[in-house]
C-alpha atoms as a PDB file:
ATOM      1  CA  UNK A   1     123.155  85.505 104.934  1.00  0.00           C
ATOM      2  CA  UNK A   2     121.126  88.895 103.924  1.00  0.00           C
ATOM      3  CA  UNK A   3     121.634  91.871 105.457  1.00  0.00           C
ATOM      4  CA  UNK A   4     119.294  94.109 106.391  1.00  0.00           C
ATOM      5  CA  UNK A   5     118.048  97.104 104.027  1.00  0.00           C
ATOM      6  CA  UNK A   6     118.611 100.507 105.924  1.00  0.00           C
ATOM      7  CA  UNK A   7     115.760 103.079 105.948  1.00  0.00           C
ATOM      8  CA  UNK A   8     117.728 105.011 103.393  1.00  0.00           C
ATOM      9  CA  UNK A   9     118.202 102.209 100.981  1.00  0.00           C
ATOM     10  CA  UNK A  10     114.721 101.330 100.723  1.00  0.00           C
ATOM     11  CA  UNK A  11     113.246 104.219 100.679  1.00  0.00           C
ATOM     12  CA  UNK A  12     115.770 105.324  97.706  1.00  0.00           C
ATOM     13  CA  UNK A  13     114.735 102.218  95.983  1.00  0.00           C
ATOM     14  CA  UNK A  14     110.862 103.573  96.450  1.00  0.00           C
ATOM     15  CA  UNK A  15     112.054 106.972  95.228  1.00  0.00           C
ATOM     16  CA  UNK A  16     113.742 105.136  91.976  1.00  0.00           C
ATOM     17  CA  UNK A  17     110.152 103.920  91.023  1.00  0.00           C
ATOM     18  CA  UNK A  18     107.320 103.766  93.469  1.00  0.00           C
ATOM     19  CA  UNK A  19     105.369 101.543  91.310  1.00  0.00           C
ATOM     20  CA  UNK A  20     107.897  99.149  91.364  1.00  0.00           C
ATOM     21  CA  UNK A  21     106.429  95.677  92.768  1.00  0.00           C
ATOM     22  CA  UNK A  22     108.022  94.812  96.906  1.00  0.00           C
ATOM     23  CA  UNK A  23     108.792  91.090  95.001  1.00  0.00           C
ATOM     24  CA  UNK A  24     110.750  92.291  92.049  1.00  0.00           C
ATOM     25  CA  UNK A  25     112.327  94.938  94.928  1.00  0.00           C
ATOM     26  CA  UNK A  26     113.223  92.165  97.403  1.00  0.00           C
ATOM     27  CA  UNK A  27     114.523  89.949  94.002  1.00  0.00           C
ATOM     28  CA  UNK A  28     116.632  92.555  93.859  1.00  0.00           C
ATOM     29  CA  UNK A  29     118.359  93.089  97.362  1.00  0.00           C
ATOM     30  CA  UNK A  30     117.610  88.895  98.224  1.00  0.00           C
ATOM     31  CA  UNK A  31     114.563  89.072 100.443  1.00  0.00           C
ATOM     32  CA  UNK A  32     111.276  87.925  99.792  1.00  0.00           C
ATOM     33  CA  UNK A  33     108.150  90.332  99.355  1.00  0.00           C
ATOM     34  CA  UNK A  34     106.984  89.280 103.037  1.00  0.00           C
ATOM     35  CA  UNK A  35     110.600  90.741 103.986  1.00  0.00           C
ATOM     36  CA  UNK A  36     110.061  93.791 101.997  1.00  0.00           C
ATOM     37  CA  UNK A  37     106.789  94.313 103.345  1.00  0.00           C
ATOM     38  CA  UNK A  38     107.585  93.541 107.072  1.00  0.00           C
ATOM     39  CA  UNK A  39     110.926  96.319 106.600  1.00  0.00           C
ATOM     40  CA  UNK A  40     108.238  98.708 105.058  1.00  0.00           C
ATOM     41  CA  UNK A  41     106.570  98.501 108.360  1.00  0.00           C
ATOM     42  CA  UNK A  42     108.668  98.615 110.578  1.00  0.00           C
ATOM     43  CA  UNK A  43     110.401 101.891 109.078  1.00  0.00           C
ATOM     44  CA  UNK A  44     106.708 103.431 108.544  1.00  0.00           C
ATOM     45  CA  UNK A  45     107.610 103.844 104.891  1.00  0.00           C
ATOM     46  CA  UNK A  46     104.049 102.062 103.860  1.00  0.00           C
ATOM     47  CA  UNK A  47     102.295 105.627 104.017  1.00  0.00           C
ATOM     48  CA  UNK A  48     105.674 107.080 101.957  1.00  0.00           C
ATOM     49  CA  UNK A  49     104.869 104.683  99.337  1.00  0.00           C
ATOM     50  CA  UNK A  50     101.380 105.199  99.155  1.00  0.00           C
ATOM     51  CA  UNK A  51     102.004 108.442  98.825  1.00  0.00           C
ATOM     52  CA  UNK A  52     104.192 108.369  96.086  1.00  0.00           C
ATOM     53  CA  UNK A  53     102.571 106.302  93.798  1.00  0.00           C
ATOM     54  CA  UNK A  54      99.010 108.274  94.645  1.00  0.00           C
ATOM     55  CA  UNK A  55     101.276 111.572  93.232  1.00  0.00           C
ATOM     56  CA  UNK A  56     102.728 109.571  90.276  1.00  0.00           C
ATOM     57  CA  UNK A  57      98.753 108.279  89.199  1.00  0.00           C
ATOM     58  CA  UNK A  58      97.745 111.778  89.572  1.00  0.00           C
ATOM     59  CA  UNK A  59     100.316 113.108  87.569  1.00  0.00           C
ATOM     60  CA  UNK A  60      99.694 110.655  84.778  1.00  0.00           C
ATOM     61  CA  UNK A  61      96.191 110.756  85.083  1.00  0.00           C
ATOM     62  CA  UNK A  62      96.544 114.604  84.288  1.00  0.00           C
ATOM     63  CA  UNK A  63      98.807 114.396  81.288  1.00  0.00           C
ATOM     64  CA  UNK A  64      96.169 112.043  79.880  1.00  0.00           C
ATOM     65  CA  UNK A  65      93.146 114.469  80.449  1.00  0.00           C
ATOM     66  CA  UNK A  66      95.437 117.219  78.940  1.00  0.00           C
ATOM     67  CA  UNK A  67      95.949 114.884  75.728  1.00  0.00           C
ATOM     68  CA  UNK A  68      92.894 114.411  74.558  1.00  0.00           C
END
């Protein structure tokens, strides 16, 4: 049997790397990406995410533009 991820742990595991795919994520914890998708929802954490990996694009798009 899996237990269920708490709020906390998955949104620590987003925090660790937001770019991180929800299947290699629910590989991780033994749930499938449908699992990790349907806990994302129902803790609201899809906009967190989003969010997240919008600020970690930015951030790399601006080192680039600074590099060249």
């Amino acid at each position: 049997m899996v237990r269920r991820l708490t709020k906390e742990e998955l949104q620590d595991l987003i925090d660790a790397n937001p770019l991180r795919g929800l299947a290699n994520i629910g590989e991780e914890v033994g749930l499938t990406r449908v699992g990790i998708e349907k806990l994302l929802k129902s803790y609201k954490l899809e906009d967190y995410r989003n969010q997240k990996i919008k600020t970690l694009r930015r951030t790399a798009a601006r080192q680039r533009r600074l590099n060249k």
